[in-house]
Protein backbone atom coordinates (compact mmCIF):
# COMPACT_ATOMS: atom_id res chain seq x y z
CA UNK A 1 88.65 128.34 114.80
CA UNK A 2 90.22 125.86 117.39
CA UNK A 3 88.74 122.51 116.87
CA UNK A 4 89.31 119.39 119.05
CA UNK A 5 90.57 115.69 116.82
CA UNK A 6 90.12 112.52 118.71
CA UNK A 7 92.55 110.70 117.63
CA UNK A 8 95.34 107.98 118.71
CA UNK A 9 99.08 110.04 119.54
CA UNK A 10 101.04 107.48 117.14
CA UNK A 11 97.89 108.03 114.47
CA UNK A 12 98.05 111.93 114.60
CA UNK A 13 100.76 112.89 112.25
CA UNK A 14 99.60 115.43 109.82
CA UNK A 15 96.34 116.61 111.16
CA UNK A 16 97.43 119.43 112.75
CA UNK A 17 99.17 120.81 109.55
CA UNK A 18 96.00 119.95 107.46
CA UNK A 19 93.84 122.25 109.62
CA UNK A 20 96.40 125.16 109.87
CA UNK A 21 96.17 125.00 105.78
CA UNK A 22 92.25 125.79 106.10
CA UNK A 23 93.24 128.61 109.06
CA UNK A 24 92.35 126.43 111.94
CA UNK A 25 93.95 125.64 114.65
CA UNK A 26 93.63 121.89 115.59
CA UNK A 27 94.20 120.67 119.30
CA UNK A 28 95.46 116.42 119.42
CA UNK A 29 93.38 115.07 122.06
CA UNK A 30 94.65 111.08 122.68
CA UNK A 31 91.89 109.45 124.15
CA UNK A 32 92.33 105.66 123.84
CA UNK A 33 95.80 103.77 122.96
CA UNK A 34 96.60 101.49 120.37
CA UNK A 35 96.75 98.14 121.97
CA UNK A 36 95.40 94.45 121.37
CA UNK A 37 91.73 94.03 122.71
CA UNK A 38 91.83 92.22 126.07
CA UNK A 39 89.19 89.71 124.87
CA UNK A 40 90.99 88.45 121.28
CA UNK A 41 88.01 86.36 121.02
CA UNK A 42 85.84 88.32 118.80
CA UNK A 43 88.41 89.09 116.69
CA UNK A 44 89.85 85.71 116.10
CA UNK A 45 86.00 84.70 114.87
CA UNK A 46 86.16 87.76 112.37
CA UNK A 47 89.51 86.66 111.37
CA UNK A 48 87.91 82.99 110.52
CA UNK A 49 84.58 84.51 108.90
CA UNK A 50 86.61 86.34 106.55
CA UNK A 51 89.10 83.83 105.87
CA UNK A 52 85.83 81.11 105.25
CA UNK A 53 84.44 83.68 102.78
CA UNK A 54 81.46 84.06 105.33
CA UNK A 55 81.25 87.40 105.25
CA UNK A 56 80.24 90.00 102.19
CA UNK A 57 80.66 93.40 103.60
CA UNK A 58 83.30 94.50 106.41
CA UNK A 59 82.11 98.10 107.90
CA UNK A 60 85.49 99.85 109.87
CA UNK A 61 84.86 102.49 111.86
CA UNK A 62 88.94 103.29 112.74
CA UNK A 63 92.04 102.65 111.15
CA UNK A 64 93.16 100.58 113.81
CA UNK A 65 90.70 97.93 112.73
CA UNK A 66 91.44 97.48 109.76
CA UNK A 67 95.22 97.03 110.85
CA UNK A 68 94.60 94.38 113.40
CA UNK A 69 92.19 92.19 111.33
CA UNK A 70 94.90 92.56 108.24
CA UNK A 71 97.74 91.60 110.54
CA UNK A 72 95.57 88.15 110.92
CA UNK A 73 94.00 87.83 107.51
CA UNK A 74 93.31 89.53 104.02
CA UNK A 75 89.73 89.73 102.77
CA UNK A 76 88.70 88.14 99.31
CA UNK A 77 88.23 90.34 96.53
CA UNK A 78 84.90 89.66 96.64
CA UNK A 79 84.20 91.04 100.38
CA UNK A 80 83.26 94.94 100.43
CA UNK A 81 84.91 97.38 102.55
CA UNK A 82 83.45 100.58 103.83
CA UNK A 83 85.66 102.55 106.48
CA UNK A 84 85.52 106.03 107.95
CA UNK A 85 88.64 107.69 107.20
CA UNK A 86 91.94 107.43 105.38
CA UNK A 87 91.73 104.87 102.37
CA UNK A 88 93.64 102.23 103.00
CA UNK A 89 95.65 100.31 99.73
CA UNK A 90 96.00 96.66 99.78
CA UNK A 91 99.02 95.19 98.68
């Protein structure tokens, strides 16, 4: 079976070798790039809500969320994650 991943180029390592191990053949399609948003605006008020404590559950739907909001700031202990996708460790 050929099946088509969404998924960013730098972001793709492995997937192709995970499907060939269930006899697939998986085809890397890159449709967005990993970049800044042009508007940081929205992100810099997540980054304060967090950091306030103002906010009880973060919901990520890509990696690349999760990495730009932790560049910024680290959610309490408290706050609850739920992300689609690769767990991701805190240090």
């Amino acid at each position: 079976m050929r099946i088509a991943v969404t998924k960013l180029e730098e972001k793709s390592q492995g997937i192709s070798e995970l499907f060939r191990r269930f006899g697939h053949e998986a085809v890397i399609v890159s449709t967005m790039r990993a970049a800044d948003p042009s508007d940081i605006k929205p992100l810099l008020k997540l980054c304060d809500m967090v950091s306030r404590g103002r906010t009880d559950i973060l919901v990520f739907t890509s990696s690349l969320g999760v990495e730009k909001l932790f560049e910024r700031t680290i959610p309490g202990k408290k706050v609850r994650i739920v992300s689609v996708g690769p767990k991701l460790l805190r240090k």
